[in-house]
PDB file of N, CA and C in Angstrom:
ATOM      1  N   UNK A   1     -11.494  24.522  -7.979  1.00  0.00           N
ATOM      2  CA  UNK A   1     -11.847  23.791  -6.768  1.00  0.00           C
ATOM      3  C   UNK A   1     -11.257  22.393  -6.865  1.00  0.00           C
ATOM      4  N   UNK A   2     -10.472  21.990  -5.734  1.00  0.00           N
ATOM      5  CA  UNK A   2     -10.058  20.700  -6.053  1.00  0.00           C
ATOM      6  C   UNK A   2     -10.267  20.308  -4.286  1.00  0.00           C
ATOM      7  N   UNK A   3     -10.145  18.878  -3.821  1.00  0.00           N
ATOM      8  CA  UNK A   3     -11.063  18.299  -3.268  1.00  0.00           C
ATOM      9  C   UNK A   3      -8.882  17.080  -2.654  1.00  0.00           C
ATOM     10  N   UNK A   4      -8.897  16.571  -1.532  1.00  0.00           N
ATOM     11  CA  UNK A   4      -8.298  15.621  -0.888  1.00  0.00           C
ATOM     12  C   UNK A   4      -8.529  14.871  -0.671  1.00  0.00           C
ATOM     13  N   UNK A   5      -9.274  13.612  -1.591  1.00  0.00           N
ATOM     14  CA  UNK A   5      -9.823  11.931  -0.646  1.00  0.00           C
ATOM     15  C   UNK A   5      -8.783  10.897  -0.229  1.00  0.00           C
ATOM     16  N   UNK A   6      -9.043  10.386   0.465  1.00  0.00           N
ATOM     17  CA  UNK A   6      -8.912   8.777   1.025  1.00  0.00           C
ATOM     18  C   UNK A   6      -9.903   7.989   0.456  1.00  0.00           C
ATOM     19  N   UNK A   7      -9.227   6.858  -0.016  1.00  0.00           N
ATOM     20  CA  UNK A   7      -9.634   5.466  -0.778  1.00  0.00           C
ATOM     21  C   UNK A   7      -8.924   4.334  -0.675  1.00  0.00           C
ATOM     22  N   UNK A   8      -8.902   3.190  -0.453  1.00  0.00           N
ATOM     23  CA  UNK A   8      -7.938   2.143  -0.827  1.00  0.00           C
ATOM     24  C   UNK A   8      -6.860   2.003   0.167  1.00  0.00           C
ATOM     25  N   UNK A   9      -6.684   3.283   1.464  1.00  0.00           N
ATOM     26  CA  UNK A   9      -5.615   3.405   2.049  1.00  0.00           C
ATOM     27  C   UNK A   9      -4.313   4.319   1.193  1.00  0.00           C
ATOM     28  N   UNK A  10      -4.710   4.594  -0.218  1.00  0.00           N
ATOM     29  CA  UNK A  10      -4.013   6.293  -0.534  1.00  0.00           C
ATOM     30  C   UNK A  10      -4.961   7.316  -0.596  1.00  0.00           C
ATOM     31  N   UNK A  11      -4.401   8.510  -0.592  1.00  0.00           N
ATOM     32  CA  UNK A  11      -4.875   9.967  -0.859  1.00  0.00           C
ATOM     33  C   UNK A  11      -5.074  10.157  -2.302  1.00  0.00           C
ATOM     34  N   UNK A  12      -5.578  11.062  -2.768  1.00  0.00           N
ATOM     35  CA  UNK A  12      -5.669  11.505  -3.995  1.00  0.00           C
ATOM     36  C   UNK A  12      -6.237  12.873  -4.022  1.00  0.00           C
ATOM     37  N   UNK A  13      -5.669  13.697  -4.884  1.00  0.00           N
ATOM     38  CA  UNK A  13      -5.661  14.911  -5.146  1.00  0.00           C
ATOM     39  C   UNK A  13      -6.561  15.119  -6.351  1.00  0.00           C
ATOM     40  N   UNK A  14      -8.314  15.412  -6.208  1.00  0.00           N
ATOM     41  CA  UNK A  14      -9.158  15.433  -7.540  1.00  0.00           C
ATOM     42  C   UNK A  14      -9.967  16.793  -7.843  1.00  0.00           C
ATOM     43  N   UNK A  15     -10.082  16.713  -8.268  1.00  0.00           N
ATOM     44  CA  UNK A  15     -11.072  17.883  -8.832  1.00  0.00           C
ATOM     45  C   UNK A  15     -12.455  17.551  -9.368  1.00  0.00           C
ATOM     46  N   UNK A  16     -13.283  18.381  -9.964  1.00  0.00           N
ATOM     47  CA  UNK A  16     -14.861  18.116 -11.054  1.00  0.00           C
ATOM     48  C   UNK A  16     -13.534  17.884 -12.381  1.00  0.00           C
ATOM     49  N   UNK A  17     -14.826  16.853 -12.861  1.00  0.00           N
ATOM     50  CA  UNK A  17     -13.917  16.644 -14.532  1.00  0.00           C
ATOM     51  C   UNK A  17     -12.931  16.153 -14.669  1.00  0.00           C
ATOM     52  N   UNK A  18     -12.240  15.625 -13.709  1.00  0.00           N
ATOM     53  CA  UNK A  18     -10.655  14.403 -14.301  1.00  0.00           C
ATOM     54  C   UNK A  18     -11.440  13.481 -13.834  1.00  0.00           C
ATOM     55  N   UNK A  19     -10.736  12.255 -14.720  1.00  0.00           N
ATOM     56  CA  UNK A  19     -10.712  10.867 -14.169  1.00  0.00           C
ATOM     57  C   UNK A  19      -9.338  10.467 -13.587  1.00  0.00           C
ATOM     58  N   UNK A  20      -9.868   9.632 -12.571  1.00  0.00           N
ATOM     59  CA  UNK A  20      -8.799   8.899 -11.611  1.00  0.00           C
ATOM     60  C   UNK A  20      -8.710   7.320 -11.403  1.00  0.00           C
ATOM     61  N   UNK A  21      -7.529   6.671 -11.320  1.00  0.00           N
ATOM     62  CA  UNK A  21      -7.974   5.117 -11.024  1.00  0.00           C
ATOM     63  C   UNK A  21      -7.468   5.221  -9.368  1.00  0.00           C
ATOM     64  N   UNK A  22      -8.599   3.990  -9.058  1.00  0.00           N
ATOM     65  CA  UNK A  22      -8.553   3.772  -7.981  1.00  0.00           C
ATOM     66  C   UNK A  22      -8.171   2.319  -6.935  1.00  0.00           C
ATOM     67  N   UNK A  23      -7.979   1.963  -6.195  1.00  0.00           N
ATOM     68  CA  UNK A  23      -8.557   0.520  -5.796  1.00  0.00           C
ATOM     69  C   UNK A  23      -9.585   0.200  -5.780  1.00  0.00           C
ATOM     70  N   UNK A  24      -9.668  -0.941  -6.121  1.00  0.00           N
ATOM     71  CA  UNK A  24     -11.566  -1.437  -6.484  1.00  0.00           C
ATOM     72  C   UNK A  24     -12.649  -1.158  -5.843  1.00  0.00           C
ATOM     73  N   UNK A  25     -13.722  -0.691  -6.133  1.00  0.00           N
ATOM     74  CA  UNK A  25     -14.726  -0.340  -5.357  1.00  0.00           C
ATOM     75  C   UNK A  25     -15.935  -0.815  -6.238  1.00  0.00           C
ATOM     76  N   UNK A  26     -16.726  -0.931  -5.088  1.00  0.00           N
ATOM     77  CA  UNK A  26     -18.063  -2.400  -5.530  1.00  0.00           C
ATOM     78  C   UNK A  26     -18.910  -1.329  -6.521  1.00  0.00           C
ATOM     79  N   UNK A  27     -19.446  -1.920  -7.166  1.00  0.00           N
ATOM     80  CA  UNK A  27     -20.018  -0.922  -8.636  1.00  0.00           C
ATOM     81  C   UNK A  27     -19.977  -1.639  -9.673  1.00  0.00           C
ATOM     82  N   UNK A  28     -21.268  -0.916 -10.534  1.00  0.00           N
ATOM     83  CA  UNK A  28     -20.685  -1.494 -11.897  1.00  0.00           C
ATOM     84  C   UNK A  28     -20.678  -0.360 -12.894  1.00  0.00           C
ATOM     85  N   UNK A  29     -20.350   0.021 -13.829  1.00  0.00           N
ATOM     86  CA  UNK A  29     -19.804   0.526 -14.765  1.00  0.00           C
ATOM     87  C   UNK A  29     -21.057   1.857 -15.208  1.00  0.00           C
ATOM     88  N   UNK A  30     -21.292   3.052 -14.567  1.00  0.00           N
ATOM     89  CA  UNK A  30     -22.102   3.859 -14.748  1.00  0.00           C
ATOM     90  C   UNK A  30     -22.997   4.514 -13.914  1.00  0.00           C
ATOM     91  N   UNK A  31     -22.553   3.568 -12.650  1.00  0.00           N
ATOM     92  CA  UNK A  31     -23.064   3.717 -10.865  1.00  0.00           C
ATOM     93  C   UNK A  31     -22.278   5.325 -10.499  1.00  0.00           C
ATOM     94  N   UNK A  32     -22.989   5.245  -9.115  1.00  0.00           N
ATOM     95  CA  UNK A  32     -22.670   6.523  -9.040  1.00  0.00           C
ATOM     96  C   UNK A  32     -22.215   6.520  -7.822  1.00  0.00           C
ATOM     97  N   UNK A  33     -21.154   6.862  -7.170  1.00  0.00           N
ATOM     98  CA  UNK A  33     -20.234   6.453  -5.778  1.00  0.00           C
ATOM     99  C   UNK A  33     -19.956   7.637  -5.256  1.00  0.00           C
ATOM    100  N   UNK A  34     -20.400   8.174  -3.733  1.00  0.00           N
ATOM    101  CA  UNK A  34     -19.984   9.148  -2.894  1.00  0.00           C
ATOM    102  C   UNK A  34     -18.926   8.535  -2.068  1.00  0.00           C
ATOM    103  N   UNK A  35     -17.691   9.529  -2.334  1.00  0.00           N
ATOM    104  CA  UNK A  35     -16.926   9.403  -1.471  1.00  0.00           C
ATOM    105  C   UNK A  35     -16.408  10.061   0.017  1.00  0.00           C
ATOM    106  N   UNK A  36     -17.246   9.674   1.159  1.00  0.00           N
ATOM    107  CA  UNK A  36     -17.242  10.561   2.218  1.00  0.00           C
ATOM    108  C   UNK A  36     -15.920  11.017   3.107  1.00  0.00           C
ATOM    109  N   UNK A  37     -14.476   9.892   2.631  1.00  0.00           N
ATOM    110  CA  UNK A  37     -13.288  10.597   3.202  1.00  0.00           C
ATOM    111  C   UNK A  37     -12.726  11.616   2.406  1.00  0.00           C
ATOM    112  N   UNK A  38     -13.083  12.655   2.563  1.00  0.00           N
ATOM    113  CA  UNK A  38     -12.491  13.509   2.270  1.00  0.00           C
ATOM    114  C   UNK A  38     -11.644  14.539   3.370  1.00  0.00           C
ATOM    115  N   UNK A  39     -10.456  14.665   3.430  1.00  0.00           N
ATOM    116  CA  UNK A  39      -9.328  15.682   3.865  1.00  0.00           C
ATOM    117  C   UNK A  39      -9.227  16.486   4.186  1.00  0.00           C
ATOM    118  N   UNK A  40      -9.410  17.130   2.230  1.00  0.00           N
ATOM    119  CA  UNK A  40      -9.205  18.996   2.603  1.00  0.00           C
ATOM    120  C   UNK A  40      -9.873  19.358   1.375  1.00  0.00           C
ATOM    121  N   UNK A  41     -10.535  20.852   1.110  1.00  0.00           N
ATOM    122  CA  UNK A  41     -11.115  20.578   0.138  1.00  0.00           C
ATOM    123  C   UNK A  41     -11.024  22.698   0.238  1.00  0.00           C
ATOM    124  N   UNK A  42     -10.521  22.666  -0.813  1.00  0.00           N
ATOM    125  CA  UNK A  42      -9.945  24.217  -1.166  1.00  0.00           C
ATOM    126  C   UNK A  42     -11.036  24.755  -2.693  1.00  0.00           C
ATOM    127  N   UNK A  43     -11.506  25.509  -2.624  1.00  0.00           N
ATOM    128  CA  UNK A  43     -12.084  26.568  -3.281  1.00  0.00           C
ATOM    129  C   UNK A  43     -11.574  27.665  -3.208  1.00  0.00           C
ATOM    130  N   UNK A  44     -10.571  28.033  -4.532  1.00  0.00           N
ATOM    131  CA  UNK A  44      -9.944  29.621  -4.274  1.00  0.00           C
ATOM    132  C   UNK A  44      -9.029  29.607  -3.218  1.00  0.00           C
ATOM    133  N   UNK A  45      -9.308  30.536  -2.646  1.00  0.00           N
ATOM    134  CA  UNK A  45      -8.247  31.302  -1.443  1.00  0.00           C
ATOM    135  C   UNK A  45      -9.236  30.606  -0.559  1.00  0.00           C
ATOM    136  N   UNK A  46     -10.300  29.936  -0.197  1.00  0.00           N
ATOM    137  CA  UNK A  46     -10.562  29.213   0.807  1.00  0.00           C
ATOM    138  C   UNK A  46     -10.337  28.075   1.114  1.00  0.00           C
ATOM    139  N   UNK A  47      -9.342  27.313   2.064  1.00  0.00           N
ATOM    140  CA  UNK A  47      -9.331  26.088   2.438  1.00  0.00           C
ATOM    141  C   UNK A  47     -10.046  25.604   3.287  1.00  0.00           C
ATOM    142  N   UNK A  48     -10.586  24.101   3.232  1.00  0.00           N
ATOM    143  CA  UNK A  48     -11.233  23.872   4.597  1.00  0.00           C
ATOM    144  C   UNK A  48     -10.076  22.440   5.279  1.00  0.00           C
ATOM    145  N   UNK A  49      -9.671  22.216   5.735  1.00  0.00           N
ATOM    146  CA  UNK A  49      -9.256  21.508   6.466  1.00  0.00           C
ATOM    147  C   UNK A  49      -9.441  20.017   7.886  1.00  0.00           C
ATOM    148  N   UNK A  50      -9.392  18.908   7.534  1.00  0.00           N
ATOM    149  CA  UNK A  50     -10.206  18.073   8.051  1.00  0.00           C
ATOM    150  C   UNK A  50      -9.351  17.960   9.594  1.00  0.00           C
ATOM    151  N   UNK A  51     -10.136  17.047  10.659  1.00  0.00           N
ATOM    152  CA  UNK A  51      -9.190  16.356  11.877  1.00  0.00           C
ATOM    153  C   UNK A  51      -9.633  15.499  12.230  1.00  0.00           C
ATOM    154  N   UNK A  52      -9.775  14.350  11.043  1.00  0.00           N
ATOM    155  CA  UNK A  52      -8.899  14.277  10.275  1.00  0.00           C
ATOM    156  C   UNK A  52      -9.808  14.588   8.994  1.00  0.00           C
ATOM    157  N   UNK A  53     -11.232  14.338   8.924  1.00  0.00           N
ATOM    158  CA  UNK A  53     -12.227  14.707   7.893  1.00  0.00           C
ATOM    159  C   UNK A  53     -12.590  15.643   7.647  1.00  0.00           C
ATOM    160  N   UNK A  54     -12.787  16.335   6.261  1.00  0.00           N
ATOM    161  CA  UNK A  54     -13.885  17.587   6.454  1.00  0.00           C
ATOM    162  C   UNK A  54     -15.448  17.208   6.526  1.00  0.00           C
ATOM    163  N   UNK A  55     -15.907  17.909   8.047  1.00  0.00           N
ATOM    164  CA  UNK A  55     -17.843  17.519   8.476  1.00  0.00           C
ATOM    165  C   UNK A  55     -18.537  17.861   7.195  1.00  0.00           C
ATOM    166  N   UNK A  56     -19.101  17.111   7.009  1.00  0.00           N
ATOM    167  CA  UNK A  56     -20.309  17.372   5.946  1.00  0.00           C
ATOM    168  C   UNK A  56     -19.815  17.078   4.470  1.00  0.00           C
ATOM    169  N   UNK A  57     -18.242  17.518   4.031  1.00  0.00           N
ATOM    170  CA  UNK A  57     -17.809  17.152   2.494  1.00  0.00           C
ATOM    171  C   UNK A  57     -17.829  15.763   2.163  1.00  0.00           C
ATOM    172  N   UNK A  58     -18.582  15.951   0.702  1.00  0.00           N
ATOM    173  CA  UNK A  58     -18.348  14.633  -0.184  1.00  0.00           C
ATOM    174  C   UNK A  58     -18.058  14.358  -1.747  1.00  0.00           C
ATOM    175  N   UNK A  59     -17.373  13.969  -2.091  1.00  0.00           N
ATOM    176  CA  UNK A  59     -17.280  13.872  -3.812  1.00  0.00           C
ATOM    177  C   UNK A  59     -17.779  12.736  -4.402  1.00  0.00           C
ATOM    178  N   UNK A  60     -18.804  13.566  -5.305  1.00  0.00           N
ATOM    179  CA  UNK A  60     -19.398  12.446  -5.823  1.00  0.00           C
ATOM    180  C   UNK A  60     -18.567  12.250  -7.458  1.00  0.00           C
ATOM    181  N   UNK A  61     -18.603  10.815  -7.962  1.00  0.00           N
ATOM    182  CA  UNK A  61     -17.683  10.394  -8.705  1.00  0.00           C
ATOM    183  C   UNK A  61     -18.749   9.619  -9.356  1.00  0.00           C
ATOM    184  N   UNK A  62     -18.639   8.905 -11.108  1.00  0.00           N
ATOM    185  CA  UNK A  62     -18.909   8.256 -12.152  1.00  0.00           C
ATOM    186  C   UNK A  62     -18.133   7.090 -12.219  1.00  0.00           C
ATOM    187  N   UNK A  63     -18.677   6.054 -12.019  1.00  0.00           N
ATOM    188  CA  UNK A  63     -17.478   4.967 -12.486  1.00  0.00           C
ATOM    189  C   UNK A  63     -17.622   4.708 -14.402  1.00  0.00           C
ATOM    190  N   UNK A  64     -16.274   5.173 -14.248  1.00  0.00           N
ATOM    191  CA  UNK A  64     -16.113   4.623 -15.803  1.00  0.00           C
ATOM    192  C   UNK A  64     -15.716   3.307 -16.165  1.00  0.00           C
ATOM    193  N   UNK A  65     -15.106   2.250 -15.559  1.00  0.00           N
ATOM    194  CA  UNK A  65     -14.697   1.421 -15.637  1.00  0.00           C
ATOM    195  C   UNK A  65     -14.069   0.469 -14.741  1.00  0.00           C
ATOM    196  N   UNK A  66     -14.098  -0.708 -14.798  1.00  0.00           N
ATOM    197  CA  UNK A  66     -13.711  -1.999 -13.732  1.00  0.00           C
ATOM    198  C   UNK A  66     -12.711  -2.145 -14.582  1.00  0.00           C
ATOM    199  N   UNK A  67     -11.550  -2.680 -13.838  1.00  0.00           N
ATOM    200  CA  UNK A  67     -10.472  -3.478 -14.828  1.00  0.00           C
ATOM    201  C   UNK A  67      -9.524  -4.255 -13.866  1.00  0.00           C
ATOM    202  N   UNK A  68      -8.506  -4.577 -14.630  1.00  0.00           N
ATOM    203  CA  UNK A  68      -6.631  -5.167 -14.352  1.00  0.00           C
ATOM    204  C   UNK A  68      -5.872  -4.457 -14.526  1.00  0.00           C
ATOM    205  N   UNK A  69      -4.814  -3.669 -13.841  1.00  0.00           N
ATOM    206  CA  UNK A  69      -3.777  -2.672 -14.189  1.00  0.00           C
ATOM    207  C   UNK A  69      -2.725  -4.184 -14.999  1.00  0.00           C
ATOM    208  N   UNK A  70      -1.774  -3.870 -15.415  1.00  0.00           N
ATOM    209  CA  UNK A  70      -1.059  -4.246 -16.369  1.00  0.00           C
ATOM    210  C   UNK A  70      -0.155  -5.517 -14.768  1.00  0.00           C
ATOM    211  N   UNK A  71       0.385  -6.384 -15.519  1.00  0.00           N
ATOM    212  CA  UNK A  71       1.112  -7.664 -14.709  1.00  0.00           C
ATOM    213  C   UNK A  71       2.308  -7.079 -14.347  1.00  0.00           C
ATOM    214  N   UNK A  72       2.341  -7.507 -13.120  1.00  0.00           N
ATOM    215  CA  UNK A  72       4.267  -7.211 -12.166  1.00  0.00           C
ATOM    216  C   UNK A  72       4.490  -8.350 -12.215  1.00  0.00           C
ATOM    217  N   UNK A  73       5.722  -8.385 -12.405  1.00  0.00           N
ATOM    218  CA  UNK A  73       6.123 -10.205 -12.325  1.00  0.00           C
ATOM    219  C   UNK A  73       6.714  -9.970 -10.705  1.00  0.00           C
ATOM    220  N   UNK A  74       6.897 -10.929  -9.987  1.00  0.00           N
ATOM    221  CA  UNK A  74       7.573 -11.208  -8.556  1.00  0.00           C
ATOM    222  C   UNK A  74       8.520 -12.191  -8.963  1.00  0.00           C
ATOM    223  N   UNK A  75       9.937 -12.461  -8.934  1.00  0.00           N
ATOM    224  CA  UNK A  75      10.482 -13.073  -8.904  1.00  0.00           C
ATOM    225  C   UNK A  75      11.618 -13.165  -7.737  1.00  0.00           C
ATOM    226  N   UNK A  76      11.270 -14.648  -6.842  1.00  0.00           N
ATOM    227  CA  UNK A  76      12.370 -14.906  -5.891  1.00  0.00           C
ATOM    228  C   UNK A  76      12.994 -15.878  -6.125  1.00  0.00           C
ATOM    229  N   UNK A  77      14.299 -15.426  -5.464  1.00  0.00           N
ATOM    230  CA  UNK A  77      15.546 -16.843  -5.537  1.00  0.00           C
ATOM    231  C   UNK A  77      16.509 -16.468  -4.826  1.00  0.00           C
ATOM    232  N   UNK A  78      16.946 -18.116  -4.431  1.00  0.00           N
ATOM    233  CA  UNK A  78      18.096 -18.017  -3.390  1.00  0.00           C
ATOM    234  C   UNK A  78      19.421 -18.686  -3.916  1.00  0.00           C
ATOM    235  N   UNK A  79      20.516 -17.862  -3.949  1.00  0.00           N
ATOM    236  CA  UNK A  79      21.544 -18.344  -4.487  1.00  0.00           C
ATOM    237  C   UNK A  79      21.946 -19.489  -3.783  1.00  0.00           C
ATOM    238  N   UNK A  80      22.775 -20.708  -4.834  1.00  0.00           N
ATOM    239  CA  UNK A  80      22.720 -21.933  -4.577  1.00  0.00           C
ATOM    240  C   UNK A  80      21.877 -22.813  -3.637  1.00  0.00           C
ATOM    241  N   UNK A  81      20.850 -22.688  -3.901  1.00  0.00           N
ATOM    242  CA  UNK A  81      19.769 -23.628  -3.409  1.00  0.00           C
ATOM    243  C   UNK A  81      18.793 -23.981  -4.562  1.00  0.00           C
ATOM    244  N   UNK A  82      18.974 -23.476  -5.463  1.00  0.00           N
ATOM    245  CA  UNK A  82      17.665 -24.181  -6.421  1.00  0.00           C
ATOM    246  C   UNK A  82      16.199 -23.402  -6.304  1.00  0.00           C
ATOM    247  N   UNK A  83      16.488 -23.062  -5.339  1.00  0.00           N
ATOM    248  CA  UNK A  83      14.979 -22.156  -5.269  1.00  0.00           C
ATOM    249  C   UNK A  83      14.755 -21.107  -6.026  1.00  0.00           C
ATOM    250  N   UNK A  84      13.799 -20.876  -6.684  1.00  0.00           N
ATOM    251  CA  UNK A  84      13.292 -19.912  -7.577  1.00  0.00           C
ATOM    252  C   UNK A  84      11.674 -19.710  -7.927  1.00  0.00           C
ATOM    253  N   UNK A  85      11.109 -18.810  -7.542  1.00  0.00           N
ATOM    254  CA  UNK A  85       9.367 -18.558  -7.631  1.00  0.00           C
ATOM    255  C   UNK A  85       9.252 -17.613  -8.422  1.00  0.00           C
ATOM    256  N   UNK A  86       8.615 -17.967  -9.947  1.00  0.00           N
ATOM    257  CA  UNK A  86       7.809 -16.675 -10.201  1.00  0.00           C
ATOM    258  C   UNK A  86       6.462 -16.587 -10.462  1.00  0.00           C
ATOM    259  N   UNK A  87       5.943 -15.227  -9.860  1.00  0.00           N
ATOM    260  CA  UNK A  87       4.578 -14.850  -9.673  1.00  0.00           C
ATOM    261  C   UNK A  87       4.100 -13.718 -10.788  1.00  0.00           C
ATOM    262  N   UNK A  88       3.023 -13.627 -11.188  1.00  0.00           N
ATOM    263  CA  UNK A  88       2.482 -12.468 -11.532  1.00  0.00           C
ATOM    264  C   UNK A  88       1.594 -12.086 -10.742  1.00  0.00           C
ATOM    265  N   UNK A  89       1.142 -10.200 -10.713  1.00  0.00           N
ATOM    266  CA  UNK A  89      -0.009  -9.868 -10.030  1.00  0.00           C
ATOM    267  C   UNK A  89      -0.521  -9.425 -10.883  1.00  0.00           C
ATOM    268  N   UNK A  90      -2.059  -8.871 -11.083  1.00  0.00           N
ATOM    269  CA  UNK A  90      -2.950  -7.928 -11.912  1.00  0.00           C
ATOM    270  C   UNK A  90      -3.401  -6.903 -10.740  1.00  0.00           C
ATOM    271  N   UNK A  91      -3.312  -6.290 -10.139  1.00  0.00           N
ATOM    272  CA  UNK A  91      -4.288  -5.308  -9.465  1.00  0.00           C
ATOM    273  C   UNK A  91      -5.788  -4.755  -9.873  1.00  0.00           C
ATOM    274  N   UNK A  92      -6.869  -4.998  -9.122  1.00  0.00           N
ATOM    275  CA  UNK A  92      -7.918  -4.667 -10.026  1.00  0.00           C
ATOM    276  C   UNK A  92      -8.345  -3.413  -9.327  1.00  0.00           C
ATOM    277  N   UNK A  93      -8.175  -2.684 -10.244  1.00  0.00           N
ATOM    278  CA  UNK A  93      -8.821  -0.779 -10.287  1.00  0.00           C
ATOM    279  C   UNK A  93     -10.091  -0.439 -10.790  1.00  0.00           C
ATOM    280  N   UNK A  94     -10.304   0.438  -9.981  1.00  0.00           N
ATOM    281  CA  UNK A  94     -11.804   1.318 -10.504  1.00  0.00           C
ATOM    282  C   UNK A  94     -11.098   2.478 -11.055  1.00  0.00           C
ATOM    283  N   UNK A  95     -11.657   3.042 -12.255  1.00  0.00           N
ATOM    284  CA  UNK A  95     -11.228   4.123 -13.105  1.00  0.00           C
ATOM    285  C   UNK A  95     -13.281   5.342 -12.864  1.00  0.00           C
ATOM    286  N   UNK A  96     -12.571   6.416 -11.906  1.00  0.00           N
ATOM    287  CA  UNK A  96     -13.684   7.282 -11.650  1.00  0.00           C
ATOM    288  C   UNK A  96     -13.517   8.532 -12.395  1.00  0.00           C
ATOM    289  N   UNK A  97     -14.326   8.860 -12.891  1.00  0.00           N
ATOM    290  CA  UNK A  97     -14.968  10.467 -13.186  1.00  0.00           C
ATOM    291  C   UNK A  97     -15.346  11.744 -12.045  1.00  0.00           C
ATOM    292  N   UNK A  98     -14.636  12.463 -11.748  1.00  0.00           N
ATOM    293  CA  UNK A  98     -15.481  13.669 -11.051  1.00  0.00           C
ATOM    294  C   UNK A  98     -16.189  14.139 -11.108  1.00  0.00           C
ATOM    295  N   UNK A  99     -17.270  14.319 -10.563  1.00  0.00           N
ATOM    296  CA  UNK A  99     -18.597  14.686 -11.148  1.00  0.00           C
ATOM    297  C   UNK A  99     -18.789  16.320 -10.146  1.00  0.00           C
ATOM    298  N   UNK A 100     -18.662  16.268  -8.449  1.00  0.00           N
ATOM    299  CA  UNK A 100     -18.414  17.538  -7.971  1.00  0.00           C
ATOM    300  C   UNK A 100     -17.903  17.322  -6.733  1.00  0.00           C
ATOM    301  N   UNK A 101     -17.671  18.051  -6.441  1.00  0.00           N
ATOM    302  CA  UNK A 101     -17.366  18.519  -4.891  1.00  0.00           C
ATOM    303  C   UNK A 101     -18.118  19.115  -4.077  1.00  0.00           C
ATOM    304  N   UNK A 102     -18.512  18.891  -2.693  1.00  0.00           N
ATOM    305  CA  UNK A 102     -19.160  19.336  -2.259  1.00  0.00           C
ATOM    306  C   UNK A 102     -19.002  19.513  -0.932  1.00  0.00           C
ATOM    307  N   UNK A 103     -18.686  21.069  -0.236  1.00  0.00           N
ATOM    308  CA  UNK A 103     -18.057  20.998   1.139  1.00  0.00           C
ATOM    309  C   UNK A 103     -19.129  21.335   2.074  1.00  0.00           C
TER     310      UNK A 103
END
């Protein structure tokens, strides 16, 4: 059984039992988060199919962890002008557990 959410403005493809990172979501570390956009959500040879949601499905998820994904540097510049900016970002992710699916 695997399960289609929306989060963050991406999709993700989950199942019971993987962990996934996510965009941040309010929680702290052992909370327990239903996620009600869900897609599409297939059991076997049965699909169910959303328009755009599936009515009634939800996956509930474990937060394992708050964090910083690793630094991107941004670097701009304009030839012969002197101009030059550099930036770092951290992105901060939620890292979830599958706990089930439920259509």
């Amino acid at each position: 059984m695997y399960a289609i959410i929306r989060t963050g403005g991406k999709q993700y493809q989950v199942a019971p039992g993987e962990h996934v990172r996510v965009e941040k979501l309010v929680g702290e570390v052992g909370d327990t988060v239903e996620l009600a956009d869900v897609l599409m959500v297939a059991d076997g040879s049965e699909v169910k199919l959303g328009q755009p949601m599936v009515e009634g499905a939800k996956v509930t998820a474990r937060i394992v962890e708050q964090g910083k994904a690793k630094k991107v540097l941004v670097f701009k510049k304009k030839r012969r002008k002197g101009y030059q900016v550099k930036n770092g970002h951290r992105q901060m992710y939620t890292a979830l557990e599958i706990k089930e699916i439920s259509a």
